[in-house]
PDB file of N, CA and C in Angstrom:
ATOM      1  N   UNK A   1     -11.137 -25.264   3.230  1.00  0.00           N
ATOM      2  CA  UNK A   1     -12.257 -25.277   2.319  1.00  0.00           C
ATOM      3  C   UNK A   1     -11.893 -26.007   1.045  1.00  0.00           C
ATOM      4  N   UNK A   2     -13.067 -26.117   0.192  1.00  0.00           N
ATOM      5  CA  UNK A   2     -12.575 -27.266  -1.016  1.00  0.00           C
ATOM      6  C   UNK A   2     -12.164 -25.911  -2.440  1.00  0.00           C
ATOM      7  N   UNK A   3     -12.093 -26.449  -3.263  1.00  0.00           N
ATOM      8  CA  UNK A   3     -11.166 -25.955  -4.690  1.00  0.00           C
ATOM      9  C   UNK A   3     -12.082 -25.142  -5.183  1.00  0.00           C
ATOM     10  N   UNK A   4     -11.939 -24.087  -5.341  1.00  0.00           N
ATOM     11  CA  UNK A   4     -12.568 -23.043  -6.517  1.00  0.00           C
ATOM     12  C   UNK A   4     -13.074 -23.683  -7.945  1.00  0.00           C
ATOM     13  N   UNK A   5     -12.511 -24.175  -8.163  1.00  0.00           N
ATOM     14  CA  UNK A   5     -12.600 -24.944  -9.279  1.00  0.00           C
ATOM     15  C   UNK A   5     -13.875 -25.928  -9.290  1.00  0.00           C
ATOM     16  N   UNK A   6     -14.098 -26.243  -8.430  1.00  0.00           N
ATOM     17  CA  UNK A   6     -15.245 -27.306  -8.187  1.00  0.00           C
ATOM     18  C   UNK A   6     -16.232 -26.908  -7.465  1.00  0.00           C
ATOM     19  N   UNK A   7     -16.820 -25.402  -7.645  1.00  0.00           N
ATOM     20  CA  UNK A   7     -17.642 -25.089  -6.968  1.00  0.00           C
ATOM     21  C   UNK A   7     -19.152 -25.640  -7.718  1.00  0.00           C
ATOM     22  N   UNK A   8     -19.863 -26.781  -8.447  1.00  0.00           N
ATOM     23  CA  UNK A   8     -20.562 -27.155  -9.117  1.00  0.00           C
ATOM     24  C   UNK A   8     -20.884 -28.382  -7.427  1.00  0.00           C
ATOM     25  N   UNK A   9     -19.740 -28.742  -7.286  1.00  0.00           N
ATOM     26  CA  UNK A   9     -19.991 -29.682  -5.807  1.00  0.00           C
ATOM     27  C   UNK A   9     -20.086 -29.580  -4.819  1.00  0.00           C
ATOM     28  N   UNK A  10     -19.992 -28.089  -4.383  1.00  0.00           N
ATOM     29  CA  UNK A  10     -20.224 -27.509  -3.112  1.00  0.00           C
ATOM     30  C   UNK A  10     -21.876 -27.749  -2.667  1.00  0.00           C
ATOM     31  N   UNK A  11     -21.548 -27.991  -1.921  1.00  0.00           N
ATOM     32  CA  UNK A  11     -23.184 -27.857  -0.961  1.00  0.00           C
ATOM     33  C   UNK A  11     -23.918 -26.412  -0.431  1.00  0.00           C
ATOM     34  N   UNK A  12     -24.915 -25.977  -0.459  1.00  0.00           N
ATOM     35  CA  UNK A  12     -25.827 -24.941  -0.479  1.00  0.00           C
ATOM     36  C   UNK A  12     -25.092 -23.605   0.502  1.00  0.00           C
ATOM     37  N   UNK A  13     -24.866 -24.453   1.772  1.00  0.00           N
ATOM     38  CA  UNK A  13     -24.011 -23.662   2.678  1.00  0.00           C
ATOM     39  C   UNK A  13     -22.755 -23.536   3.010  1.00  0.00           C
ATOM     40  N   UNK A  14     -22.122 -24.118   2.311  1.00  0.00           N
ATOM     41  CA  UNK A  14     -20.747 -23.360   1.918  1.00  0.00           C
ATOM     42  C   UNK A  14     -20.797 -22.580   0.885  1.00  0.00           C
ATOM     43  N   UNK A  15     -21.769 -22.643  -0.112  1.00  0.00           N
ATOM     44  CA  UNK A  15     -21.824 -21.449  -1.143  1.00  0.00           C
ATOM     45  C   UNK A  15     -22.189 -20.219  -0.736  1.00  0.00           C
ATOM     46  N   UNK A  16     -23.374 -20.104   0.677  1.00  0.00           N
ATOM     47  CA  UNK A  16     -23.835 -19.246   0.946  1.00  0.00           C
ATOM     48  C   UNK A  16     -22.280 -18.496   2.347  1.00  0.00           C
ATOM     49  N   UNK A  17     -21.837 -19.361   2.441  1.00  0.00           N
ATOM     50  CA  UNK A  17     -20.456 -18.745   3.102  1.00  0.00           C
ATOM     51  C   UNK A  17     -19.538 -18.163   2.324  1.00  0.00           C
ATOM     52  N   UNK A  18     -18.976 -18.992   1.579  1.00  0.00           N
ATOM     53  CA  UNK A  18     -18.303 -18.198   0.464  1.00  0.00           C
ATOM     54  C   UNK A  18     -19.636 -17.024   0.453  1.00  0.00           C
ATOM     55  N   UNK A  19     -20.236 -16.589  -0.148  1.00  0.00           N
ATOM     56  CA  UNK A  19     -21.170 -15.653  -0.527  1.00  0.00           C
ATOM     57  C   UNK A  19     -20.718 -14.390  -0.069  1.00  0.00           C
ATOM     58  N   UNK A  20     -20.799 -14.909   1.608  1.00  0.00           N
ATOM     59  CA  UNK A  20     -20.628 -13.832   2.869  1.00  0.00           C
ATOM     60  C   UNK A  20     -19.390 -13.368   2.614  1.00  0.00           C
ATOM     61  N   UNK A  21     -19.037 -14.394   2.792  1.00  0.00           N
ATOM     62  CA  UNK A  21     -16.997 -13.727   2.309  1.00  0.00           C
ATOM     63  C   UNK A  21     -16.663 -13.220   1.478  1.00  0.00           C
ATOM     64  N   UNK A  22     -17.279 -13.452   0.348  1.00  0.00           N
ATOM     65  CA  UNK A  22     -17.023 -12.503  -1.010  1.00  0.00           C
ATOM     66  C   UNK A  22     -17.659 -11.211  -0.899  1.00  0.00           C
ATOM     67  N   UNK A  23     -18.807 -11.195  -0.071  1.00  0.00           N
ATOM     68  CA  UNK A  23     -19.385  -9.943  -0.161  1.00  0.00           C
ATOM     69  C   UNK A  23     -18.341  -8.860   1.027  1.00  0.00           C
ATOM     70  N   UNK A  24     -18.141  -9.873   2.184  1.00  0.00           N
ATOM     71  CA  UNK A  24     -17.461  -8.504   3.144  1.00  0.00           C
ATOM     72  C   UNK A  24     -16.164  -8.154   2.765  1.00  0.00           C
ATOM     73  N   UNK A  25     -15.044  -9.181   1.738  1.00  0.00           N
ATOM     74  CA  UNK A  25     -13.931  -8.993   1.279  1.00  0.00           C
ATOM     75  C   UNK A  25     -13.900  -7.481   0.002  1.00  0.00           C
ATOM     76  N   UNK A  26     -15.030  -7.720  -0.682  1.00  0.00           N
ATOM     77  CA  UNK A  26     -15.303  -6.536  -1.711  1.00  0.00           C
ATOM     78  C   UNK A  26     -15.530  -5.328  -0.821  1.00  0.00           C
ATOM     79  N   UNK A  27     -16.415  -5.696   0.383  1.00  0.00           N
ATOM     80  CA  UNK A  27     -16.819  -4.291   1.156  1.00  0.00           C
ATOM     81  C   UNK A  27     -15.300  -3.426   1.515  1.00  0.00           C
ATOM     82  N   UNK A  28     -14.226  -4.851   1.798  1.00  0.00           N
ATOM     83  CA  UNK A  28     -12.873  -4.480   2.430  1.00  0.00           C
ATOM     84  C   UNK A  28     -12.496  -3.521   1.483  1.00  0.00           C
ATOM     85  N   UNK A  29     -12.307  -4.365   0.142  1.00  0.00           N
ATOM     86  CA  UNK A  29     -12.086  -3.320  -0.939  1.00  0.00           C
ATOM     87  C   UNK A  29     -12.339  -1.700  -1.371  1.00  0.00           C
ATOM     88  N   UNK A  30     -13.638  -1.663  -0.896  1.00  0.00           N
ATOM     89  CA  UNK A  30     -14.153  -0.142  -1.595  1.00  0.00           C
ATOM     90  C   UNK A  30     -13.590   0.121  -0.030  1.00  0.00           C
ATOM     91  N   UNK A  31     -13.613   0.289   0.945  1.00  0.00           N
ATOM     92  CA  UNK A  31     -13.429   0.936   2.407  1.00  0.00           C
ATOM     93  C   UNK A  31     -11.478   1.454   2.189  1.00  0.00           C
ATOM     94  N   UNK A  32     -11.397   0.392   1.361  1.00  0.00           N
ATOM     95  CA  UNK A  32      -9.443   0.549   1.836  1.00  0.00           C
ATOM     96  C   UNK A  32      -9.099  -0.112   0.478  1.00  0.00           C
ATOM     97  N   UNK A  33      -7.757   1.120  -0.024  1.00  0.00           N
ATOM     98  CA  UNK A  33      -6.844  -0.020  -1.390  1.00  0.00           C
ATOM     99  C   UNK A  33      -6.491  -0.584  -0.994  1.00  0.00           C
ATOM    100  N   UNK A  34      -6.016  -0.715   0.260  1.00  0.00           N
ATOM    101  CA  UNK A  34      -5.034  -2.260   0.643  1.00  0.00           C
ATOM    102  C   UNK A  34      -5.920  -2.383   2.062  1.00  0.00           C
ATOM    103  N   UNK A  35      -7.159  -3.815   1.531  1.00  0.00           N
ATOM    104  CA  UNK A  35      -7.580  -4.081   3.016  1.00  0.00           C
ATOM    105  C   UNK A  35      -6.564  -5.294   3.264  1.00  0.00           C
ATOM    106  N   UNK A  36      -6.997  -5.613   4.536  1.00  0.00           N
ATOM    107  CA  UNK A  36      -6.421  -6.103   5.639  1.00  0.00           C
ATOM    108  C   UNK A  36      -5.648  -7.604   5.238  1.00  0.00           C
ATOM    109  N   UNK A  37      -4.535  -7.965   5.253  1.00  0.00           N
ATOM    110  CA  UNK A  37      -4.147  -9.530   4.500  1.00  0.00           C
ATOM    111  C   UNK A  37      -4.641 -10.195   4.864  1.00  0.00           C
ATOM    112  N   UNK A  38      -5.114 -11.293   4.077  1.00  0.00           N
ATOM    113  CA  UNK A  38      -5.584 -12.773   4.327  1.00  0.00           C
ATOM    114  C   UNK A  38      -4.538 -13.765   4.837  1.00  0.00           C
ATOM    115  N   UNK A  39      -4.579 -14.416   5.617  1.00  0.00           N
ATOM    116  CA  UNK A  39      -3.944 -15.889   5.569  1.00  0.00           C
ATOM    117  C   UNK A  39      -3.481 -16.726   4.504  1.00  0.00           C
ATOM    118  N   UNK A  40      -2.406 -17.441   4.349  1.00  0.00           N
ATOM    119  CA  UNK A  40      -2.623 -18.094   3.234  1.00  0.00           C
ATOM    120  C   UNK A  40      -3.664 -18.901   2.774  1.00  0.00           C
ATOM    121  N   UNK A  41      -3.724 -19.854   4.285  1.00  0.00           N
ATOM    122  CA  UNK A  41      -4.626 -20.460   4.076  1.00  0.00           C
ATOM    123  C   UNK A  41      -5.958 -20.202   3.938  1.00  0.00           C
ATOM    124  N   UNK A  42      -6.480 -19.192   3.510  1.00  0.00           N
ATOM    125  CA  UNK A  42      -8.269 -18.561   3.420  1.00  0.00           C
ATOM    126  C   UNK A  42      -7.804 -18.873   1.825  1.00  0.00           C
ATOM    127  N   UNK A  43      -9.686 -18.859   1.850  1.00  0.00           N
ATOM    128  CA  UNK A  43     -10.340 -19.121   0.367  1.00  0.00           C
ATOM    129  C   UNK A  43      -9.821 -18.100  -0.781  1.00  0.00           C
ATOM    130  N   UNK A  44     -10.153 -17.068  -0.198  1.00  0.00           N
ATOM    131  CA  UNK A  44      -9.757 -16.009  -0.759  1.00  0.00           C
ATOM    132  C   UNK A  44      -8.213 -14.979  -0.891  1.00  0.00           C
ATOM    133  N   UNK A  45      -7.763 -15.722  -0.295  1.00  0.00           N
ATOM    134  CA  UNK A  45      -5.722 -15.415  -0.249  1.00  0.00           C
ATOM    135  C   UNK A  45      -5.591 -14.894  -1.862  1.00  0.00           C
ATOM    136  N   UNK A  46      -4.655 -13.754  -1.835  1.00  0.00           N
ATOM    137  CA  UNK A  46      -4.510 -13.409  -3.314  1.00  0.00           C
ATOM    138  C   UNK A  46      -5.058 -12.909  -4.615  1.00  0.00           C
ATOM    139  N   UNK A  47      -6.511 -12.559  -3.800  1.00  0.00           N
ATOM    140  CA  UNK A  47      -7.611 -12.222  -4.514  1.00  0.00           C
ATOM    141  C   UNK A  47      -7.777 -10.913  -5.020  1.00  0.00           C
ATOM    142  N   UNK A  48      -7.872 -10.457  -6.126  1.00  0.00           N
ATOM    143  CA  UNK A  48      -8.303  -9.390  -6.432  1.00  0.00           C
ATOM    144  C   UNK A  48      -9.498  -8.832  -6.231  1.00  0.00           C
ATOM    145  N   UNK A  49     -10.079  -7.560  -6.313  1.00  0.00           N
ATOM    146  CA  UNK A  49     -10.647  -6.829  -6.072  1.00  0.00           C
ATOM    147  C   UNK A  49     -12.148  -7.725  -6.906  1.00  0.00           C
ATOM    148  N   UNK A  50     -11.698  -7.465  -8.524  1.00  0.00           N
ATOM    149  CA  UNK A  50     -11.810  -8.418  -9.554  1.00  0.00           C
ATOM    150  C   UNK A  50     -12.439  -9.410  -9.963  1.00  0.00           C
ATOM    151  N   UNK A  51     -11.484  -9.929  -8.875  1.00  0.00           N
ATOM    152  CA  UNK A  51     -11.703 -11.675  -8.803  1.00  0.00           C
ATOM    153  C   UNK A  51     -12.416 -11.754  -7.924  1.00  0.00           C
ATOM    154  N   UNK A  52     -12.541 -11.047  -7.185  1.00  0.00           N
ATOM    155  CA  UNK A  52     -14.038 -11.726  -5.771  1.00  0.00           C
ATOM    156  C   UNK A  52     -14.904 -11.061  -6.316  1.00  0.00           C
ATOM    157  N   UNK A  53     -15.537 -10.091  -7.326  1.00  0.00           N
ATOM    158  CA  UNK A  53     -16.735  -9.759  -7.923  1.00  0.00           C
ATOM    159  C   UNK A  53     -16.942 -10.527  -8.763  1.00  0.00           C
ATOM    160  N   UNK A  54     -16.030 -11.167  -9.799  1.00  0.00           N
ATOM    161  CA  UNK A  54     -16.725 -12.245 -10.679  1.00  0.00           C
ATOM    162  C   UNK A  54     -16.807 -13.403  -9.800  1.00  0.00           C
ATOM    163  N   UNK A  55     -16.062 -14.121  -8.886  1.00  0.00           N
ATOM    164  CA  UNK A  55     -16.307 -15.242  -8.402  1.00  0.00           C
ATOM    165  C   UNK A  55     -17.686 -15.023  -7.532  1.00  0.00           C
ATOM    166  N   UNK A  56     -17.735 -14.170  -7.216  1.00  0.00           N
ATOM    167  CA  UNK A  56     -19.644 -13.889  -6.581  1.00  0.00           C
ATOM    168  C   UNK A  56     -20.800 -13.988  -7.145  1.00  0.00           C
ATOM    169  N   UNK A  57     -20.228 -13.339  -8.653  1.00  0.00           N
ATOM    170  CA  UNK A  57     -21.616 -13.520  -9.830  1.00  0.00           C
ATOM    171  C   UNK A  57     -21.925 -15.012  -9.791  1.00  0.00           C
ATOM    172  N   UNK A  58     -20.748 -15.974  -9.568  1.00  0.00           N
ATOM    173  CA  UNK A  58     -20.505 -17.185 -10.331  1.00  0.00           C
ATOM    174  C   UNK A  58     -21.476 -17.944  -9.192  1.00  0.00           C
ATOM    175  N   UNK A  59     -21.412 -17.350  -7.857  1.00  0.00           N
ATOM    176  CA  UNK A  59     -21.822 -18.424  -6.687  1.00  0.00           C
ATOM    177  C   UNK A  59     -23.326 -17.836  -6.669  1.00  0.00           C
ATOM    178  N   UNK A  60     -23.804 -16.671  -6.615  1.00  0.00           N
ATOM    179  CA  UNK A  60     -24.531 -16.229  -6.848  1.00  0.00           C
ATOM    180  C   UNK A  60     -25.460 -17.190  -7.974  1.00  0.00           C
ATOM    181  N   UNK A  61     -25.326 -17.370  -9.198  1.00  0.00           N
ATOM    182  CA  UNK A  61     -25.524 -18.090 -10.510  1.00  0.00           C
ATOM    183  C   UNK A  61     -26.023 -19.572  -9.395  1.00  0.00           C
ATOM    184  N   UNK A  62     -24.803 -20.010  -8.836  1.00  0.00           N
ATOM    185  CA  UNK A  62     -25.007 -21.499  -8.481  1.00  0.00           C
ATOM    186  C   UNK A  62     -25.885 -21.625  -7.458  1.00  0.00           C
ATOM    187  N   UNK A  63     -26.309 -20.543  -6.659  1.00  0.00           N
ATOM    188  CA  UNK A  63     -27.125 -20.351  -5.297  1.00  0.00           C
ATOM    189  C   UNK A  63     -28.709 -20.433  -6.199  1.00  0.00           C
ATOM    190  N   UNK A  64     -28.934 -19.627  -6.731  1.00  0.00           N
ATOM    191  CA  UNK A  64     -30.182 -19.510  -8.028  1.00  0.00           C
ATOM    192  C   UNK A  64     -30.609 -20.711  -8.288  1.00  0.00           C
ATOM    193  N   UNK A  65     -29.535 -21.719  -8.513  1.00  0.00           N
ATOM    194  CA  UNK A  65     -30.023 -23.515  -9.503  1.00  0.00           C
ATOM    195  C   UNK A  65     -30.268 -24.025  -8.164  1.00  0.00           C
ATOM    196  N   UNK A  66     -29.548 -23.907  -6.993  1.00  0.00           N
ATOM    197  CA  UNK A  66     -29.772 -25.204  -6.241  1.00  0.00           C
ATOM    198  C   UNK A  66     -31.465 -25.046  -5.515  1.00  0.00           C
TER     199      UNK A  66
END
């Protein structure tokens, strides 16, 4: 997948994927303190609990404009 950082260039449906992923990764969260490891290679590798609720507001925000 492309850079966090540049989610202004993502296209409609990879935002709405990310979306999905942020939403079932948080679900992981409240179900279990330690859900299940990611891959390195996933979007979300290393992510806090945190960090995938604000990065959701953020895609969320960008899903709204397009």
């Amino acid at each position: 997948m492309k850079d966090l950082k540049e989610l202004n260039n993502w296209t409609e449906k990879q935002l709405r994927t990310l979306r999905n992923n942020l939403n079932n990764r948080i679900e992981s969260f409240k179900k279990n303190d330690s859900p299940k490891p990611l891959q390195a290679s996933h979007i979300l590798f290393n992510k806090t609990s945190q960090e995938c609720i604000d990065l959701l507001k953020q895609v969320k925000k960008l899903l709204s404009q397009k």
